[in-house]
Protein backbone atom coordinates (compact mmCIF):
# COMPACT_ATOMS: atom_id res chain seq x y z
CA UNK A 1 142.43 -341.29 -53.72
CA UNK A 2 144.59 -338.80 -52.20
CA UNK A 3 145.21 -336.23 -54.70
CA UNK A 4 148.30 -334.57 -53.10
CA UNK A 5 149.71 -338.15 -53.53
CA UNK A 6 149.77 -338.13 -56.96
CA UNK A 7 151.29 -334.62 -57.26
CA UNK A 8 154.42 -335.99 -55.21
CA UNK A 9 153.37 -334.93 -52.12
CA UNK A 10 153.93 -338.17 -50.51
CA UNK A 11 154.11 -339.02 -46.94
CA UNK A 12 156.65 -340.55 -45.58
CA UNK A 13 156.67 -343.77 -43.74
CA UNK A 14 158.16 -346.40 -41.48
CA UNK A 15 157.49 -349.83 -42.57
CA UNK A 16 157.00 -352.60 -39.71
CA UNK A 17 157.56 -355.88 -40.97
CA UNK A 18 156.93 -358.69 -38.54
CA UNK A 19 158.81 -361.53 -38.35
CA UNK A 20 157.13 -365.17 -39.26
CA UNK A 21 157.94 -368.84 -39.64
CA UNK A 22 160.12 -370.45 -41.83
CA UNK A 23 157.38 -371.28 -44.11
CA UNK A 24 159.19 -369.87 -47.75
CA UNK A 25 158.26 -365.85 -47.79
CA UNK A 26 157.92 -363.39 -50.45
CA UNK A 27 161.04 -361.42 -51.20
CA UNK A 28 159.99 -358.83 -52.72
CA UNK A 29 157.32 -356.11 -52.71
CA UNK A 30 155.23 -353.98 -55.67
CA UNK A 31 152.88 -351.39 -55.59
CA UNK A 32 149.41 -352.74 -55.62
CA UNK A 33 146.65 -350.27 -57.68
CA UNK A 34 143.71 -353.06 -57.16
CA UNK A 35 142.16 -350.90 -54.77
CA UNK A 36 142.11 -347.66 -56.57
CA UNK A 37 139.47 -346.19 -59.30
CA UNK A 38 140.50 -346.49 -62.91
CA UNK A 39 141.04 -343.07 -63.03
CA UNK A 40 143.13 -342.76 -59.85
CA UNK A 41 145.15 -345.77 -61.25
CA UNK A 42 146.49 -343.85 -64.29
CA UNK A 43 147.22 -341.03 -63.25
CA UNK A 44 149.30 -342.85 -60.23
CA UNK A 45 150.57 -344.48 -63.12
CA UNK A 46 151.85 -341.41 -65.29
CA UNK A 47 152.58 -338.84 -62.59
CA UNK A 48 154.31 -341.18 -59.92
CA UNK A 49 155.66 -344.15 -61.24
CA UNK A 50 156.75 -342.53 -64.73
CA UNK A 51 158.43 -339.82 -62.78
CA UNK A 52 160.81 -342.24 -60.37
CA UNK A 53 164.04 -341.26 -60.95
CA UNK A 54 165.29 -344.38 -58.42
CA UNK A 55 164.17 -346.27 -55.22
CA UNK A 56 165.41 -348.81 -52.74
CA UNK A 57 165.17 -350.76 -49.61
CA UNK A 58 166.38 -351.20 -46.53
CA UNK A 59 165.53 -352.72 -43.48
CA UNK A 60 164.97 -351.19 -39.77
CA UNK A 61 165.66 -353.09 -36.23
CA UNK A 62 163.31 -353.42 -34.10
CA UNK A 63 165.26 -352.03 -31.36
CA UNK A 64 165.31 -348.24 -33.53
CA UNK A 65 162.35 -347.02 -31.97
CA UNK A 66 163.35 -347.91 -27.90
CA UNK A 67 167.44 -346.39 -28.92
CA UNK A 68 165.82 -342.79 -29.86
CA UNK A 69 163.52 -342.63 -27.15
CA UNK A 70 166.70 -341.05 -24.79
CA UNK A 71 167.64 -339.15 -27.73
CA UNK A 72 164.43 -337.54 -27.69
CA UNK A 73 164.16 -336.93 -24.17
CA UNK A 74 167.79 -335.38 -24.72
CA UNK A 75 166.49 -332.80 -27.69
CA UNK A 76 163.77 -331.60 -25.25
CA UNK A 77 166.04 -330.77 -22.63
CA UNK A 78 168.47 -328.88 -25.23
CA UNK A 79 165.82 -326.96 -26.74
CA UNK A 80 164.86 -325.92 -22.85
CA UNK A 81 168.56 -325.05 -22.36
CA UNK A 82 169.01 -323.36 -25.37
CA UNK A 83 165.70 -320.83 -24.40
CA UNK A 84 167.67 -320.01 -21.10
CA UNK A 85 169.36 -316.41 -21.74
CA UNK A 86 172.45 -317.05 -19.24
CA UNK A 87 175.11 -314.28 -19.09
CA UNK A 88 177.88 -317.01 -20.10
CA UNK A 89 177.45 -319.92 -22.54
CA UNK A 90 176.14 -323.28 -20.28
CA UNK A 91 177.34 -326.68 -20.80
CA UNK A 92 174.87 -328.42 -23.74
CA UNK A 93 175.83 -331.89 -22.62
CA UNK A 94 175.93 -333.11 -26.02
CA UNK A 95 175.09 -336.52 -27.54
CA UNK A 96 176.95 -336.23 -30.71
CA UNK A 97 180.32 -335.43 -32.28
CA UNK A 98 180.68 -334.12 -35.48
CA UNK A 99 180.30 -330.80 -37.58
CA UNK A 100 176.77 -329.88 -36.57
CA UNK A 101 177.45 -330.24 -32.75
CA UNK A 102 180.39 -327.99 -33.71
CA UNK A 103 178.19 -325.52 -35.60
CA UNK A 104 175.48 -326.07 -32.96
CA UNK A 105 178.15 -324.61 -30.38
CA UNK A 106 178.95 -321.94 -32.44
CA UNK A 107 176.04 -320.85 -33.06
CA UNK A 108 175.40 -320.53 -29.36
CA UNK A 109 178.28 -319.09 -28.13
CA UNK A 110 177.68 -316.37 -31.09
CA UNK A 111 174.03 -315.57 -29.63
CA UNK A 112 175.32 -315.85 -25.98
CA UNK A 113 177.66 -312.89 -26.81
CA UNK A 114 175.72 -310.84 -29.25
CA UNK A 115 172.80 -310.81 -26.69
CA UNK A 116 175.03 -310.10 -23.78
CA UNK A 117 176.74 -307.48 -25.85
CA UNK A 118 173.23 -305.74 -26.72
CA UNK A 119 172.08 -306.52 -23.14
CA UNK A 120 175.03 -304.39 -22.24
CA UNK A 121 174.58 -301.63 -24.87
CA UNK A 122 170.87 -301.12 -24.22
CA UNK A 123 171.91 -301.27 -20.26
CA UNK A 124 174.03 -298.56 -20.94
CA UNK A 125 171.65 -296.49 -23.35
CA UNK A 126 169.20 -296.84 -20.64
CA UNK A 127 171.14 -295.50 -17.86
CA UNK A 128 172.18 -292.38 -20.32
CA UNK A 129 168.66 -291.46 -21.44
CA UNK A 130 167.90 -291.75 -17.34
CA UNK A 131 170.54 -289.38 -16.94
CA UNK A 132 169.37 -287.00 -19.46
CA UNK A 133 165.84 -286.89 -17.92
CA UNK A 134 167.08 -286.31 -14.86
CA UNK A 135 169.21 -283.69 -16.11
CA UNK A 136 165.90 -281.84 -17.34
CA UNK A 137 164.01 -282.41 -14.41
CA UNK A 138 166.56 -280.75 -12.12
CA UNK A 139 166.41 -277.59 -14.76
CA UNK A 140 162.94 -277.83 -14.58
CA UNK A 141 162.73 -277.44 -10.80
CA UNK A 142 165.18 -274.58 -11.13
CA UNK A 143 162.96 -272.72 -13.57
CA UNK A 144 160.00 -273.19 -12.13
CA UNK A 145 160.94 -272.29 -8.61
CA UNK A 146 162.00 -269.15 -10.18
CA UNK A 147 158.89 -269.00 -11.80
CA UNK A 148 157.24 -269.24 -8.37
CA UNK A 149 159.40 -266.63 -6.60
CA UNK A 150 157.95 -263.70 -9.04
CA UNK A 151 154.39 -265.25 -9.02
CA UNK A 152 154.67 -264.67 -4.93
CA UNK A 153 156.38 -261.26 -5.30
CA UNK A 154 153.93 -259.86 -7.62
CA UNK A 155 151.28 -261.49 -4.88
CA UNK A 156 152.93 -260.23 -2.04
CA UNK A 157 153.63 -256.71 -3.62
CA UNK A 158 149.39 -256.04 -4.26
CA UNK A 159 148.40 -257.60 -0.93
CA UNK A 160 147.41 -255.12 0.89
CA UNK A 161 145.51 -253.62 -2.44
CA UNK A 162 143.70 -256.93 -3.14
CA UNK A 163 142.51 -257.49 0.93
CA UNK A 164 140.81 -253.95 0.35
CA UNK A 165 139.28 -254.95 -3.21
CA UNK A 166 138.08 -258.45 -1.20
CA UNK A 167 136.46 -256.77 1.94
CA UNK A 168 134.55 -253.99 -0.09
CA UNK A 169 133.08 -257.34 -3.06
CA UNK A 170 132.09 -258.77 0.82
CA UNK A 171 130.34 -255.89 1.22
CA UNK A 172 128.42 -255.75 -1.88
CA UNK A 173 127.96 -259.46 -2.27
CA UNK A 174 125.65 -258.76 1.40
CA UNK A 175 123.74 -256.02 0.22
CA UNK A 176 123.15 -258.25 -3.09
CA UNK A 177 122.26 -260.95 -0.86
CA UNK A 178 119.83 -258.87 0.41
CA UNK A 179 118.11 -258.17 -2.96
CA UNK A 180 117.92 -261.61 -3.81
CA UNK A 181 116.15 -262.43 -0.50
CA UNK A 182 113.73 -259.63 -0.75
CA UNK A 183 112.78 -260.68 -4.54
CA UNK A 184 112.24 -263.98 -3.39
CA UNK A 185 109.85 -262.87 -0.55
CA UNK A 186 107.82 -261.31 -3.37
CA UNK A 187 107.90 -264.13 -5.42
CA UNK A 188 106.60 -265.97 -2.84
CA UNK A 189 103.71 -263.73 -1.80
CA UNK A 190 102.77 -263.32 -5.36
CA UNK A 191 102.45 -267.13 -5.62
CA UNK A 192 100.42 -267.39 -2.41
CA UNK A 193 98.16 -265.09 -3.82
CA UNK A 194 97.38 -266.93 -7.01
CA UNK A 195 96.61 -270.18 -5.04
CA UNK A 196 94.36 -268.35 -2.37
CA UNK A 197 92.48 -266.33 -4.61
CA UNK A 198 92.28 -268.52 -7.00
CA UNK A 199 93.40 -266.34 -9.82
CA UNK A 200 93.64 -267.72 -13.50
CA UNK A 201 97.26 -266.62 -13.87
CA UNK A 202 100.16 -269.80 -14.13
CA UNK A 203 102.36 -269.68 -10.85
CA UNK A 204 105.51 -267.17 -11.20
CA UNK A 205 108.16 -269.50 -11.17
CA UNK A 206 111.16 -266.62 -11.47
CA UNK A 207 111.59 -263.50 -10.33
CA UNK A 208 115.25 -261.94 -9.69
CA UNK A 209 114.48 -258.78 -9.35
CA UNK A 210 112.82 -255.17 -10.10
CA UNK A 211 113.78 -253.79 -13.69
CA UNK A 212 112.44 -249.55 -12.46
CA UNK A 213 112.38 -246.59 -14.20
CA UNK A 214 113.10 -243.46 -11.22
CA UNK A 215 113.06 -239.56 -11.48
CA UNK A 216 113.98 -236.78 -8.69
CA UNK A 217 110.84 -234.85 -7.75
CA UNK A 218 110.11 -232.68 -5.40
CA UNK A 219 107.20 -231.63 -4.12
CA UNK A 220 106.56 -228.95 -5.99
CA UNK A 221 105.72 -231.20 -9.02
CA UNK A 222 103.56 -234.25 -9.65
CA UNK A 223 105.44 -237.47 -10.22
CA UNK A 224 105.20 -238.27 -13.87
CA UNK A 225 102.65 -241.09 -15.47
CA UNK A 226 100.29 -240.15 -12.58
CA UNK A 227 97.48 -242.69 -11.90
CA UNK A 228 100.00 -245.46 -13.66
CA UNK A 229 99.24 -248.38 -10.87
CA UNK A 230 103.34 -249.46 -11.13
CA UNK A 231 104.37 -246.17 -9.71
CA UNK A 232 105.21 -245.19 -6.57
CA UNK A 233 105.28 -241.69 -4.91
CA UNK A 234 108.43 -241.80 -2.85
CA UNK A 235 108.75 -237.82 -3.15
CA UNK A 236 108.56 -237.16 0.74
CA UNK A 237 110.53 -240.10 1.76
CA UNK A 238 113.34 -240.50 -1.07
CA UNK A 239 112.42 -237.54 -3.01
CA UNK A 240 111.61 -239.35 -6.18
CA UNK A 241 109.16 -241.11 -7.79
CA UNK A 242 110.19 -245.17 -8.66
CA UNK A 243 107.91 -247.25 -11.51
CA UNK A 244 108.36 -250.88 -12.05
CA UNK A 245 109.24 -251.32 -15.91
CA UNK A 246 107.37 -254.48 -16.19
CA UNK A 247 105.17 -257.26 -14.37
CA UNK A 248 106.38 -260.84 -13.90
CA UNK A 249 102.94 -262.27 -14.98
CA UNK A 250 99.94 -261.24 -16.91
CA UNK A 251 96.83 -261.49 -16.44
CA UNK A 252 93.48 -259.28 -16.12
CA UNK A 253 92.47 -256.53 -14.39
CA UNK A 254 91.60 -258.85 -11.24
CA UNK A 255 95.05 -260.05 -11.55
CA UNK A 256 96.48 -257.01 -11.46
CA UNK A 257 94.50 -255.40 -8.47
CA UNK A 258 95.74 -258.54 -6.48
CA UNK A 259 98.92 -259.13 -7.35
CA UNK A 260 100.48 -255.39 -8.45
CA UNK A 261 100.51 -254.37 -4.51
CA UNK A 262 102.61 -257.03 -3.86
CA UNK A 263 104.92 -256.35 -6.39
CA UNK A 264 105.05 -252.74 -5.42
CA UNK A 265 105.47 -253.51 -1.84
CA UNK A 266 109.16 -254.10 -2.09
CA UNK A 267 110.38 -251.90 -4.49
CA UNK A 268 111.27 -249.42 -2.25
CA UNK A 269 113.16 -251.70 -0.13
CA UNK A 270 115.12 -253.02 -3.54
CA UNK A 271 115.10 -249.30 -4.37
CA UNK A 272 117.31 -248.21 -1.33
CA UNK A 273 119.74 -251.12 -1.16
CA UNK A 274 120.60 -250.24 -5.50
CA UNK A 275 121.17 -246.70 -3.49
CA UNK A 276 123.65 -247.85 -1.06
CA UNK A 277 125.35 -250.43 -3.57
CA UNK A 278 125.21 -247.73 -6.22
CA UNK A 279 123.39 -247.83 -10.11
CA UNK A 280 125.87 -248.89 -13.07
CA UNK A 281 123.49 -247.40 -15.31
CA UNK A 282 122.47 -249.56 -18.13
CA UNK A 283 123.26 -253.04 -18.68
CA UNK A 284 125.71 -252.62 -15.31
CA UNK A 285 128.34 -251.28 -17.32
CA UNK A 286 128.75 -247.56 -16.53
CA UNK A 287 130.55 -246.95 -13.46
CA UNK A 288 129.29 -246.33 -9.95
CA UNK A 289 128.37 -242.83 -8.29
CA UNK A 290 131.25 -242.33 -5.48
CA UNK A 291 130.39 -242.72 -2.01
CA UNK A 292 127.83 -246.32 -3.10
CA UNK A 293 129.54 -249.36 -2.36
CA UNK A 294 129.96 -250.10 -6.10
CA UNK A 295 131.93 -247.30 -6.13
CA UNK A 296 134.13 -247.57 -3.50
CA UNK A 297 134.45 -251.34 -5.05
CA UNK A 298 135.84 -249.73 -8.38
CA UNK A 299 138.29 -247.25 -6.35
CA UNK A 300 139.48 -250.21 -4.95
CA UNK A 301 140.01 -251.99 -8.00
CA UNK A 302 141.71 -249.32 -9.71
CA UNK A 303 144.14 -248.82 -6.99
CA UNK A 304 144.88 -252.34 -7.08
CA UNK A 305 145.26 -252.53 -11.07
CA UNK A 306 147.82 -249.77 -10.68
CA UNK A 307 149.85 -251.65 -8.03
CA UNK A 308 150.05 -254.45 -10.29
CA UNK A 309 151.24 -252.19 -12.79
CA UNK A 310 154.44 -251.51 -10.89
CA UNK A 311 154.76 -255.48 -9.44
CA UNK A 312 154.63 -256.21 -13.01
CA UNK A 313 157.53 -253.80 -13.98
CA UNK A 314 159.51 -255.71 -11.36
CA UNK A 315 158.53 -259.15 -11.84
CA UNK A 316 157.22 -259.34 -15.48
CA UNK A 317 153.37 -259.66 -16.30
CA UNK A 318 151.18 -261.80 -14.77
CA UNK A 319 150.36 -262.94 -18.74
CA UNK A 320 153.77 -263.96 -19.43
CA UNK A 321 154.28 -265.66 -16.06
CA UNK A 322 151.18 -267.59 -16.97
CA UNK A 323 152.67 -268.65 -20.06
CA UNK A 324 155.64 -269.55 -19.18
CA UNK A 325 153.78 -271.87 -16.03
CA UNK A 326 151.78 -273.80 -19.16
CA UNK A 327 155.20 -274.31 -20.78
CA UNK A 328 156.93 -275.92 -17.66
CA UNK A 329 153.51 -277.96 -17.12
CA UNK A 330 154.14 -279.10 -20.79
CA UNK A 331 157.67 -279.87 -20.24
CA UNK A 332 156.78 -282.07 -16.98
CA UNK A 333 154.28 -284.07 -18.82
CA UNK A 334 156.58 -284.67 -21.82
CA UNK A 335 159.26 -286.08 -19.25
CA UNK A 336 156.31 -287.98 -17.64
CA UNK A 337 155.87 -289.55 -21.00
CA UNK A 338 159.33 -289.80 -21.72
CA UNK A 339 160.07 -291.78 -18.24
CA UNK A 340 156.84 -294.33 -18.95
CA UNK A 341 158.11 -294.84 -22.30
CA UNK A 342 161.45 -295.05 -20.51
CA UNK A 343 160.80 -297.88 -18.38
CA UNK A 344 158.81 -299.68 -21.04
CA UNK A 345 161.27 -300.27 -23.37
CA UNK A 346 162.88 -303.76 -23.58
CA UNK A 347 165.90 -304.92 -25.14
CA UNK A 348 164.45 -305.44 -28.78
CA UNK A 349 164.44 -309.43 -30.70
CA UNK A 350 165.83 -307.90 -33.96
CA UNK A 351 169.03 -307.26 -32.69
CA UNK A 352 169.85 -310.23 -32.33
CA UNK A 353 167.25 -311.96 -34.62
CA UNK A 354 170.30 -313.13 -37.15
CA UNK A 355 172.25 -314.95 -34.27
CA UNK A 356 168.89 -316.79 -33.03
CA UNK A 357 168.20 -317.86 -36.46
CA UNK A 358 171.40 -319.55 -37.29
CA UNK A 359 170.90 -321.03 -33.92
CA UNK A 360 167.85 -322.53 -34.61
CA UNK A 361 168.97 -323.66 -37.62
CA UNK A 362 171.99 -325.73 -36.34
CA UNK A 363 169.83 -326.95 -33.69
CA UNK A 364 168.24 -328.54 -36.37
CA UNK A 365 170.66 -329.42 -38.17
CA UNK A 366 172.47 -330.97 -35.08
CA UNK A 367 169.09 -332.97 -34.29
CA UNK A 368 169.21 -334.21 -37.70
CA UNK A 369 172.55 -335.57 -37.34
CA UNK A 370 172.29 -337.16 -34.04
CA UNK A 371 169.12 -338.83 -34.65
CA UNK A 372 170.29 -340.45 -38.05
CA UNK A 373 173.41 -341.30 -36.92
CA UNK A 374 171.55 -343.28 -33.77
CA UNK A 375 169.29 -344.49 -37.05
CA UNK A 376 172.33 -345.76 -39.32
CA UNK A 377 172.99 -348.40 -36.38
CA UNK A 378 170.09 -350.05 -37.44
CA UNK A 379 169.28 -349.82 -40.85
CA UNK A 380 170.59 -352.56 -43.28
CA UNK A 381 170.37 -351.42 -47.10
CA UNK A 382 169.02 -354.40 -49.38
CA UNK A 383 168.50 -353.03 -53.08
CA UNK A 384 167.39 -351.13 -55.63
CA UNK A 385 164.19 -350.57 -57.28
CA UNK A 386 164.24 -352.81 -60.40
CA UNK A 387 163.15 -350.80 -64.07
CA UNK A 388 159.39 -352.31 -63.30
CA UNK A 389 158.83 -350.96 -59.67
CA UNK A 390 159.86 -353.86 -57.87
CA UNK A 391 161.57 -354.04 -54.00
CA UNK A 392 163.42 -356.16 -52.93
CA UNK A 393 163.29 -357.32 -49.22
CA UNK A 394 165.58 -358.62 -46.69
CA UNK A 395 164.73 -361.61 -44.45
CA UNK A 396 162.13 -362.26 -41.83
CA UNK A 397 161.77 -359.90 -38.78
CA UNK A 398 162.48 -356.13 -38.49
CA UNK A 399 161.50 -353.58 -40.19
CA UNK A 400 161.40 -352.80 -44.22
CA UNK A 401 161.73 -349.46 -45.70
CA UNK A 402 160.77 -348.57 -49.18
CA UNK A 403 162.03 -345.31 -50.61
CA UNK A 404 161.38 -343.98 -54.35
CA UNK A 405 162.38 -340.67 -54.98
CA UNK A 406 161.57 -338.18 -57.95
CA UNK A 407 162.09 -334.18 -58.84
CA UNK A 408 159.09 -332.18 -59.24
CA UNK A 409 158.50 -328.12 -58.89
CA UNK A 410 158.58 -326.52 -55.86
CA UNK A 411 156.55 -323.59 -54.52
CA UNK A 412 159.20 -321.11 -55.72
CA UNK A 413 159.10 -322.92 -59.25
CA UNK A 414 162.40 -324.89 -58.69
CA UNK A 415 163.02 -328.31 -59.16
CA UNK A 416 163.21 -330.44 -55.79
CA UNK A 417 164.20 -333.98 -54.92
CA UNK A 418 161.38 -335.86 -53.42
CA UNK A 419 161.68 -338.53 -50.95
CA UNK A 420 158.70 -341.17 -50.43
CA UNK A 421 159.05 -343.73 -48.16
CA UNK A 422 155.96 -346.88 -47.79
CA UNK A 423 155.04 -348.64 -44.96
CA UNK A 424 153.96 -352.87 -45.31
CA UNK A 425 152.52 -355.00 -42.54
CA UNK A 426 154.61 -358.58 -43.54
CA UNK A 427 152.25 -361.08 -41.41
CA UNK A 428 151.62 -364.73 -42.38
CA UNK A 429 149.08 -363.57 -44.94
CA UNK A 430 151.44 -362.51 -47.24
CA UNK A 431 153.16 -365.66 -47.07
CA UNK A 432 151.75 -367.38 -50.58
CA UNK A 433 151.77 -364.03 -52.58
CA UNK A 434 154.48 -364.01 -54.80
CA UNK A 435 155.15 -360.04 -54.25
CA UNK A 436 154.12 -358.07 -50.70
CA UNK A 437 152.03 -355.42 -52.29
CA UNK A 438 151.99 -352.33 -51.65
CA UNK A 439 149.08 -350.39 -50.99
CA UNK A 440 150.18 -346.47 -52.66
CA UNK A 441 147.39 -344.60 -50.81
CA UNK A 442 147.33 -346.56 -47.07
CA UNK A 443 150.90 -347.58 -46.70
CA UNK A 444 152.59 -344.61 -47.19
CA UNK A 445 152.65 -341.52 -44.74
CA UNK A 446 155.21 -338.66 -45.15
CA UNK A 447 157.68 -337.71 -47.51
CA UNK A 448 160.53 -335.48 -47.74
CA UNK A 449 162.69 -332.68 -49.94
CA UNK A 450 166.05 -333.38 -50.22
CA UNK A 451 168.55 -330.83 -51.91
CA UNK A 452 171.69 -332.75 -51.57
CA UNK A 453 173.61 -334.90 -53.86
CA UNK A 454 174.55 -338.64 -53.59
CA UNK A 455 172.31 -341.62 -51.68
CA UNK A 456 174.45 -341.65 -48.39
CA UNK A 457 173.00 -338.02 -48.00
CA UNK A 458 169.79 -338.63 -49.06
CA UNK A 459 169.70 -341.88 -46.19
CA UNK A 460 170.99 -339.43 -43.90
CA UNK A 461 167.56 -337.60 -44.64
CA UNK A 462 165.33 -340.67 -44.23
CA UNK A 463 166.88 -341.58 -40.99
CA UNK A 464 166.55 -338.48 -39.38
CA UNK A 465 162.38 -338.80 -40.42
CA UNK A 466 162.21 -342.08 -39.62
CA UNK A 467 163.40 -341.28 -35.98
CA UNK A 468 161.19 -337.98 -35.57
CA UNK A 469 158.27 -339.99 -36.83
CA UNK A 470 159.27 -342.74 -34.06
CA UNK A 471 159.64 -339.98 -31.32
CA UNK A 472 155.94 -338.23 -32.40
């Protein structure tokens, strides 16, 4: 048996009695526990019927369920209207006068103005936050075409320094070029060497260049580390002597004898275009001999590092311009943000989340009203539950309602009225019993709280169910 049921938890239901003949009918109805366990039938027992505080009858037309039907309809197209967000409250159209209508229109006209009124503030809010960014975005522009005039004074000042420093690195970047293409000439000879004579030495796979050791001698004395196969006597062409520091491979003495001529057979050639570009001495980091095209290079540079000097004096540094460029880049991108964020933003549901409440809540209220009002027209009370759980029922045809109601604790501990209502098929076969039963786990089907006072409210209650239950 359905254990909610016995808690009070009880659905409630519409009862459809059908009408007979005039054969003599029972009058009255009581529940029926046959069908239940023994266990299920005390505790119905002790926790339903020992906690009725009252129940009644009544009986329904048959006609109820076709007059809601438009009412229905009519709720639909009022919860449609009421979804609308018009600038001006809209006509409702409706169905019933009384206080909740009036509330109901209330209600609405309140949220029609609070929303327009909000619509209008965050309108306005909008527009002034637009204002503001475009406000900084015109300063912006200003600062950084200022920013731009001094970055193209300080260029224009140096120009004719930095087209000298760029012609005489085009210079040296060619006689580099040269280098590189005469090591890789090598590199390749050496390698075709190894393949064609077959010598057991791995294939060079890199060779950027001669690492040499050189020292001015003239004729009159003998290069140093004579007989040393790396050197080469240069005395009568270049008046020194030039000595590869180390081989790009290793190997044994046949490797050598092949593959050190090769080596040795540029090194002169590499040798003359360091002269021309000019030696840095070690690690590249001294400074070049004048007259080499590293040093003419560095004359250039200097001459252009002291025109900057005085275009800086005039314009500001070239560091503090560049800082001040990341800090306008920064500021663009925050009022990139800003204006996504900007144009994101929609009028927010809390602010009027009060006003849509109490709307809904009339609406409710007001669709309680109208539907048991529409109800009352066709209900007909009959009686009262006697001390023994007995209804008593009205004549043939229609439809029968049996209501008990009882208080039990509610999920925030406090006491609630509860309102059952049962639903009996009256057909022929009832016609000999001396009671209808009633059947307390199949015949009943909803139930609700009830928190007012009096049994013309708590009806009220029960015919507003009975017609939602008819329109679902």
């Amino acid at each position: 048996m359905n254990r909610v049921l016995f808690a009070g938890v009880l659905p409630a239901v519409a009862l459809a009695l059908a009408t007979g003949c005039s054969s003599p009918y029972p009058d009255e109805a009581e529940f029926d526990l046959g069908g239940l366990a023994i266990a299920d039938q005390a505790e119905f027992r002790q926790q339903v019927l020992g906690s009725l505080d009252a129940g009644w009858s009544f009986m329904l037309s048959p006609d109820a369920a076709a007059a809601v039907q438009p009412l229905g309809e009519h709720l639909d197209e009022l919860s449609e209207r009421l979804d609308e967000e018009p600038d001006k409250p809209a006509d409702l159209a409706l169905m019933y006068e009384g206080e909740a209508a009036a509330e109901l229109e209330r209600a609405y006209v309140t949220l029609i103005d609070k929303r327009r009124a909000n619509r209008e503030a965050f309108e306005s809010d909008q527009a002034e936050a637009r204002a503001e960014l475009e406000q900084a975005r015109t300063e912006l522009a200003a600062e950084r075409e200022a920013l731009d005039e001094k970055l193209a004074g300080i260029d224009a000042f140096v120009a004719d320094e930095r087209e000298v420093v760029e012609a005489r690195e085009a210079e040296v970047e060619a006689v580099e070029a040269k280098q590189e293409a005469l090591a890789e000439a090598v590199l390749d000879a050496m390698n075709e060497a190894i393949m064609e004579y077959e010598l057991p030495v791995r294939a060079i796979s890199e060779f950027n260049g001669y690492s040499w050791r050189s020292w001015e001698v003239d004729r009159s004395r003998d290069c140093p580390h004579a007989g040393n196969p790396l050197q080469v006597d240069a005395r009568d062409t270049h008046g020194v002597c030039v000595m590869v520091s180390s081989r790009p491979y290793r190997g044994n003495d046949t490797v050598h004898e092949r593959l050190d001529p090769i080596l040795l057979s540029g090194l002169l050639d590499y040798y003359e275009l360091g002269e021309t570009l000019g030696f840095r001495g070690s690690f590249g980091r001294g400074a070049a001999p004048e007259g080499t095209l590293r040093g003419d290079l560095d004359e250039a540079r200097d001459a252009l590092n002291d025109r900057f000097v005085v275009a800086e004096n005039r314009y500001g540094t070239r560091r503090d311009l560049r800082n001040e460029e990341v800090r306008l880049d920064r500021r663009a991108t925050s009022l990139d943000r800003q204006t996504r964020q900007l144009d994101n933003r929609t009028m927010p549901f809390a602010s009027y989340s009060n006003e849509r409440n109490a709307l809904s809540s009339a609406q409710r209220a007001y669709a309680r009203a109208l539907l048991a009002d529409a109800m009352a027209e066709h209900v007909q009370p009959i009686g009262e539950m006697s001390d023994d759980h007995v209804f008593p029922l009205g004549a043939r045809g229609g439809t029968a309602i049996l209501v008990t109601q009882h208080r039990q604790r509610g999920i925030t501990r406090r006491m609630e009225t509860i309102l059952t209502l049962f639903q009996v098929e009256l057909d022929e076969g009832y016609a000999d019993y001396e009671r209808v039963p009633v059947n307390p786990e199949h015949d009943n089907v909803d139930f609700v709280r009830f928190r007012g006072e009096g049994r013309d409210e708590a009806n009220q209650v029960i015919y507003a169910a009975l017609a939602e239950q008819m329109l679902n």
